[in-house]
Structures are given as C-alpha cells and as structure tokens.
Protein backbone atom coordinates (compact mmCIF):
# COMPACT_ATOMS: atom_id res chain seq x y z
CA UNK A 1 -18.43 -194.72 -140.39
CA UNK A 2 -19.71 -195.95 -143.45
CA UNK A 3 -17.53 -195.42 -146.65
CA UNK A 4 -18.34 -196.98 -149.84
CA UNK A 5 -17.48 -197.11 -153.79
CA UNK A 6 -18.73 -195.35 -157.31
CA UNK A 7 -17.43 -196.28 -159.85
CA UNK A 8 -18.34 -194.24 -162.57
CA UNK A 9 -18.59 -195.59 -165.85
CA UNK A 10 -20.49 -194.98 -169.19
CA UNK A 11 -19.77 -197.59 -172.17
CA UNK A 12 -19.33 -194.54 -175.35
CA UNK A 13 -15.93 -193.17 -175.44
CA UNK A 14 -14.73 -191.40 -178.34
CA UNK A 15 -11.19 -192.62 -178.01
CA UNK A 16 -11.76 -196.32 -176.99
CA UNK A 17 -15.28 -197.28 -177.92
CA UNK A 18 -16.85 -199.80 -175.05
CA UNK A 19 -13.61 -200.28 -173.23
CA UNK A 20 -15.19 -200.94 -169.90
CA UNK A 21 -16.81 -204.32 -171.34
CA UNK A 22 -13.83 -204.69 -173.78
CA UNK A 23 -12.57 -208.36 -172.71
CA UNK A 24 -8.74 -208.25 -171.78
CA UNK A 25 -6.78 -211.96 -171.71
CA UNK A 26 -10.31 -213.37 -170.78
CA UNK A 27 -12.01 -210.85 -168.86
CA UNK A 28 -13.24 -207.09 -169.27
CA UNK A 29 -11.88 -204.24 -167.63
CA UNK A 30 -14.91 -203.61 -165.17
CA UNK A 31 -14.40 -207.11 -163.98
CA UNK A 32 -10.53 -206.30 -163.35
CA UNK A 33 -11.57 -203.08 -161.53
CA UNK A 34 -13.97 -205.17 -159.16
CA UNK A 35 -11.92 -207.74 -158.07
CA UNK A 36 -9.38 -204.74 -156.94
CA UNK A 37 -12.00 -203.04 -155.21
CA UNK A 38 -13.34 -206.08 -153.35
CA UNK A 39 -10.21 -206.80 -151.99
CA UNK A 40 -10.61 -203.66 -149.91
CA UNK A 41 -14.53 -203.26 -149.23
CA UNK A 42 -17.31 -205.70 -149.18
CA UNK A 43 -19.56 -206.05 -152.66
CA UNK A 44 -22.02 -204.35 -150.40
CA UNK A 45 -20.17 -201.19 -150.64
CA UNK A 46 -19.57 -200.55 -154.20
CA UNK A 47 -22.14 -199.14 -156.45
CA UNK A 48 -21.58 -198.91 -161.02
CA UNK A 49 -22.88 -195.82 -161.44
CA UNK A 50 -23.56 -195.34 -165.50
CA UNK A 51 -25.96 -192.97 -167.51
CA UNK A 52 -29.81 -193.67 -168.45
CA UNK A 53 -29.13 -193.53 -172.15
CA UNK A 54 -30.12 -196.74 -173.04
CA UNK A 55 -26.16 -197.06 -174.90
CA UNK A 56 -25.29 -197.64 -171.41
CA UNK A 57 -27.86 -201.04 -170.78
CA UNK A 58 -24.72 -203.09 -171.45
CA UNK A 59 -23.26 -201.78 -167.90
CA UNK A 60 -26.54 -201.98 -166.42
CA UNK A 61 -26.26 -205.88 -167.53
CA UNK A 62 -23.00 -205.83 -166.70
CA UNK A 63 -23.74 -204.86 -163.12
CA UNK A 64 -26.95 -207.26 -162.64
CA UNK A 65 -24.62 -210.41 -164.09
CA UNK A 66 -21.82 -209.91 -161.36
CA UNK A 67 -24.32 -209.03 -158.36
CA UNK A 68 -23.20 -205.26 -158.27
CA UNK A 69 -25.68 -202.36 -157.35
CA UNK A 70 -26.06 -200.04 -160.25
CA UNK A 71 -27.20 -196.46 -160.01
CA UNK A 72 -28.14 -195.09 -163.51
CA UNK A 73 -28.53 -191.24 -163.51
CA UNK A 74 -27.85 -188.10 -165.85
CA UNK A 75 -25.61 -188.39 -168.55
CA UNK A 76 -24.04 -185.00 -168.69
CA UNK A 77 -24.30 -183.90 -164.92
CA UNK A 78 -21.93 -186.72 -163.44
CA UNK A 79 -21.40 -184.49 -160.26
CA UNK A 80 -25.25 -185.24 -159.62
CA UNK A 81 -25.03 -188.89 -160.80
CA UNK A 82 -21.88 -189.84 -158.77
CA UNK A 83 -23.96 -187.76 -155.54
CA UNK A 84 -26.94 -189.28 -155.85
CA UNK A 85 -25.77 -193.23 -156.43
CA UNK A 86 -23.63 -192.29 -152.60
CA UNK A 87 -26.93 -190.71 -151.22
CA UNK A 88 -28.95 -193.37 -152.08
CA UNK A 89 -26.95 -195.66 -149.98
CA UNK A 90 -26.89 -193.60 -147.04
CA UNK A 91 -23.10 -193.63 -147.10
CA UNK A 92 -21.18 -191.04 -144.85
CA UNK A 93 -18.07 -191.09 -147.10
CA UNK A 94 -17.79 -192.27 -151.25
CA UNK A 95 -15.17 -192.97 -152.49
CA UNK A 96 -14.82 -192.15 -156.62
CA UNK A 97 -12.96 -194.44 -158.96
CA UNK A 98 -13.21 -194.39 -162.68
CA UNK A 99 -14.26 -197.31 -165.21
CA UNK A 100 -11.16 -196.90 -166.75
CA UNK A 101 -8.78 -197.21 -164.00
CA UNK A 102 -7.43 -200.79 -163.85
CA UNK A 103 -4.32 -200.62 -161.64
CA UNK A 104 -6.00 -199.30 -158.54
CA UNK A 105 -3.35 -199.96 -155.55
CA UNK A 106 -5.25 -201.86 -153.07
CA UNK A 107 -2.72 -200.94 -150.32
CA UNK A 108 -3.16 -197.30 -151.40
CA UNK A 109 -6.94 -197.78 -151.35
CA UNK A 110 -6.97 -199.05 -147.89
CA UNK A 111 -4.81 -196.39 -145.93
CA UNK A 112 -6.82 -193.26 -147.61
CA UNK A 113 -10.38 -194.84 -146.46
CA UNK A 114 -8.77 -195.14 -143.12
CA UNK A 115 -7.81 -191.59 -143.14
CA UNK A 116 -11.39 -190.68 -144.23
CA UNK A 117 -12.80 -192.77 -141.37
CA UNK A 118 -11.26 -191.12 -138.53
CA UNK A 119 -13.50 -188.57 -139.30
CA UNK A 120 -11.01 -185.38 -139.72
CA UNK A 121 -11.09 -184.53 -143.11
CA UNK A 122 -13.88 -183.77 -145.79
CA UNK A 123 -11.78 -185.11 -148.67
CA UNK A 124 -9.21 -186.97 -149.24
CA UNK A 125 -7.39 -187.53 -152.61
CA UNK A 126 -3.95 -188.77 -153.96
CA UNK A 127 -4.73 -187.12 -157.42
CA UNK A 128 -3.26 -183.46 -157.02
CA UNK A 129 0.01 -183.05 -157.36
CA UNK A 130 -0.35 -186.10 -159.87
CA UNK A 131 2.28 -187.49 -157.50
CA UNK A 132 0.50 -191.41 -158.19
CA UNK A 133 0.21 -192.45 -161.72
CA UNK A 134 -3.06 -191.51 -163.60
CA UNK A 135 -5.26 -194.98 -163.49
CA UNK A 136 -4.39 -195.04 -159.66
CA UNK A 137 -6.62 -191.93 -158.76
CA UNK A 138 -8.63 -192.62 -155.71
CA UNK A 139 -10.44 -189.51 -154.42
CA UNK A 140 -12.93 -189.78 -151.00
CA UNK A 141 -15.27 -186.95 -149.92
CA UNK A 142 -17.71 -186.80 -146.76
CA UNK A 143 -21.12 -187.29 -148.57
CA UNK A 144 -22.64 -184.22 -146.90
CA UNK A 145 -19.75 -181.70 -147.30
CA UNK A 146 -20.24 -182.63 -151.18
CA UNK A 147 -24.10 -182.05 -150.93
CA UNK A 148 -23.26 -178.38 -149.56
CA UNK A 149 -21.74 -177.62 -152.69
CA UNK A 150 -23.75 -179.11 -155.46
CA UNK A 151 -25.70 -176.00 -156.09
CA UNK A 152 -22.56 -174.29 -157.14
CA UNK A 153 -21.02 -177.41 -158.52
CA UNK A 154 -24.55 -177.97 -160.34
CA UNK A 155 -24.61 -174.31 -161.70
CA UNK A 156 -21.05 -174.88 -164.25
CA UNK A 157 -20.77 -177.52 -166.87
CA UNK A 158 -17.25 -178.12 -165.86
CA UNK A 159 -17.69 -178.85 -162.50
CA UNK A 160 -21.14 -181.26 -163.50
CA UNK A 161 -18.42 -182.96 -166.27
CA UNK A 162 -15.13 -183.21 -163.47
CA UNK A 163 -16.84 -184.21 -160.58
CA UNK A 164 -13.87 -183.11 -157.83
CA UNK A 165 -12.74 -180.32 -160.02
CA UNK A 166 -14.38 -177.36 -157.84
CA UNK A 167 -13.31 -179.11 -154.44
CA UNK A 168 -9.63 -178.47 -155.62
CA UNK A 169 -9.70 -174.72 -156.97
CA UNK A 170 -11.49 -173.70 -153.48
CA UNK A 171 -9.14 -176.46 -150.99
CA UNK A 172 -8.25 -173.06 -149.06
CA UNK A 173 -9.13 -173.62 -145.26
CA UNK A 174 -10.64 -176.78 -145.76
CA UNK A 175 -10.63 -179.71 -144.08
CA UNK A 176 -8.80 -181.63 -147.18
CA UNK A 177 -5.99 -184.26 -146.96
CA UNK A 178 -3.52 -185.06 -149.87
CA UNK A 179 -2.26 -188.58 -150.03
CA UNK A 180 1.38 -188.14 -151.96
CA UNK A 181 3.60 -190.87 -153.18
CA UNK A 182 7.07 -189.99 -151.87
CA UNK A 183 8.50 -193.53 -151.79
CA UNK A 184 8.26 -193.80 -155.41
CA UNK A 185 8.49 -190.36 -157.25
CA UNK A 186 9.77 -191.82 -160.64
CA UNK A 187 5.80 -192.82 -160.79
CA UNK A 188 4.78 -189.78 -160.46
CA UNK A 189 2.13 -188.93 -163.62
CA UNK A 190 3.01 -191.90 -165.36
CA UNK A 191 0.36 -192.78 -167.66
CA UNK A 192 -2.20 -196.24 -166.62
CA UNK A 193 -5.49 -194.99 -167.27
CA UNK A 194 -6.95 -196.65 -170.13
CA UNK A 195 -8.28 -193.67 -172.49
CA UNK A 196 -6.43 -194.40 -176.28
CA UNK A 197 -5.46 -197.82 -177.78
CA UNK A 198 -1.94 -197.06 -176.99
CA UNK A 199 -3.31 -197.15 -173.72
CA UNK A 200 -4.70 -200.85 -174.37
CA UNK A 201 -1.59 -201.47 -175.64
CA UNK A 202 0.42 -201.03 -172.94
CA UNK A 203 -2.07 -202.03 -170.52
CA UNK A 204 -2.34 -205.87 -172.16
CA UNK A 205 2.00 -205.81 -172.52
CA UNK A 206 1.61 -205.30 -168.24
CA UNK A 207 -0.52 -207.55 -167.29
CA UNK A 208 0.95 -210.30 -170.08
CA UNK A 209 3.82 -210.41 -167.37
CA UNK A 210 1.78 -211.09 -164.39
CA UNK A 211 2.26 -214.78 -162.78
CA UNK A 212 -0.09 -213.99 -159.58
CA UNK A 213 -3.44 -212.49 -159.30
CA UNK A 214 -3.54 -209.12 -161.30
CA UNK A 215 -4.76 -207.30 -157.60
CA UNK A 216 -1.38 -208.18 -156.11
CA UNK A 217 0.61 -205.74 -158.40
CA UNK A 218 0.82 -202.60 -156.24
CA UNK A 219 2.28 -199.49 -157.98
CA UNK A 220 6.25 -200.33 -157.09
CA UNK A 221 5.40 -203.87 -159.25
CA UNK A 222 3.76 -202.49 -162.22
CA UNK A 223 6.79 -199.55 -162.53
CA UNK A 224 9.25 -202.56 -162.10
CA UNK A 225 7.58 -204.22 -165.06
CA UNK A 226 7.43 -201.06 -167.22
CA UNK A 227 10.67 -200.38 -166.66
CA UNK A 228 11.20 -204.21 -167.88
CA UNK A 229 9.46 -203.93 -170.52
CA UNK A 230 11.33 -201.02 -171.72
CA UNK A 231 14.58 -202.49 -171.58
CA UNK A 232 13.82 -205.96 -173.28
C-alpha cells in the first residue's frame, strides 16, 4: 500500500502573515515541517499542496527550491485541493498535515501510517478527542473512501474549508480508528500550532532549548521543556 503526504499550506494568514516562509533561528517553518516528515516517508511521498492565487507563488518557489512536488488547486475548496494533489499521485492512503504544524511526532507519525497500511480502516486520526496537542494533528484517510464523499463534502462550505470535518460528524459504523495519547494526558490540547504571534513566541522559546536535531523532540520532550520553561 501506498500512503503518502499533503501538506496543505497557503502563505496569507490573517493572524500571522507568511508564517510558512517566516525564517525561524535560520530556517522557515515549511523547511522544519519537511525534515520531520522525511524522517518517516521518502521525499517521493510528500506533496505542498497551496492555492493558484498567485499570493501563493512564494510556496510554489518554495516547493521547486527544496525538490518537493507541489499541487496548486482551489483556494476556497481545500477538501478538493487536498483530494486532488493525493489523486494525482495515485496514492491509496494521504495522509494530511498542516503548514503550520511544526512539532509533528515522528514516532506518532510512523505507528498511525502503519495502522492505515494494514488495510482495516478508512481513516485514521489522533485529532478527536484533542487527546495530542494541536500542531501534532496527523489525520490519514483511504483515498477512495474520501472520493465517495466529496459530492456531499463539495456541496457545504464548511466541509470544502475543514477538510476532515464531515468524516467526524458521520464516524457512526465506519471503518475509523482513533489514535489517543494515554501515556501522556497532561498534553492533551495543549496549544503548538503556530496560528498568533504568541504562538511564534512560544514556538522560538522551544526550540531555543533544543541541543539535537529539532525532529528528535517527540511530544514527552517538548512538554518537558514547556514545563521548564515555565518554571525558570
């Protein structure tokens, strides 16, 4: 079985304006969310998918400069654009991780696309519950259960805007598994996702203590240096 990676990605954000090319202690967040990823899955296997607006060429360039794929679809419909850039690879499962989440647990990201690959489940996610901090979503669906749902998917703007949204409010007798943290529950919702400058803020104080390669921080180190942090 074939799984792969979207990242989805669009450089406008209201609240943090370009943060996925935004440099952090000398490199931008994209590149910190590849190097995580490629620790996992071959560069093969991981597609930027980003808008056509032509505000999103600087991920375009960002993808051609670091030998990514790049699939550039609709702006607004991100269900479609996050379908289509899996489709076009011909992958059975894709995996979805957003530009903004930096602390993706590599560990984490390994067992769930082993789960996916045995082939028993149509999705697989460790977001509901929120029993993982946010910024360590990863969510996997089978590539063809998702294209038997885009027409209603497709037909609301919530469900083209939150791409897994309608796969959790109709879970009932489906083939879905839910990844939970239960060695760690203090984690649970904490907030890593990088969406406001206090966000940034607390983002550059983590990764300020690192000593090792940033991908070797799995979610047990980066609580242990929060909880550092706070007591300093």
């Amino acid at each position: 079985m074939r799984t792969g990676i979207v990242i989805l990605s669009r450089y406008n954000s209201s609240r943090l304006p370009g943060k996925a090319l935004r440099p952090m202690l000398g490199k931008v967040i994209l590149t910190y969310i590849l190097e995580r990823l490629l620790q996992v899955v071959p560069a093969e296997n991981i597609v930027l998918a980003t808008s056509e607006e032509a505000s999103d060429d600087p991920i375009a360039t960002f993808a051609k400069a670091s030998g990514m794929k790049c699939y550039r679809g609709s702006l607004e419909n991100v269900a479609q654009r996050f379908y289509e850039a899996a489709a076009a690879l011909g992958w059975e499962y894709a995996t979805r991780i957003n530009g903004d989440n930096i602390f993706v647990d590599t560990e984490v990201l390994r067992e769930m696309i082993a789960l996916a690959e045995t082939g028993q489940y149509d999705f697989v996610s460790n977001v509901k519950g929120r029993t993982f901090p946010k910024g360590m979503s990863v969510e996997i669906v089978r590539v063809k259960h998702y294209a038997s749902l885009l027409s209603t998917i497709f037909a609301s703007p919530q469900y083209r805007e939150h791409v897994t949204l309608y796969l959790y409010e109709h879970d009932v007798g489906r083939t879905y598994f839910y990844y939970l943290n239960e060695s760690l529950p203090e984690a649970s919702g904490i907030q890593l996702a990088l969406d406001t400058q206090e966000d940034w803020d607390r983002t550059l104080q983590i990764m300020q203590q690192f000593t090792a390669p940033h991908w070797t921080y799995n979610m047990k180190d980066i609580l242990t240096i929060i909880n550092e942090i706070k007591h300093a």
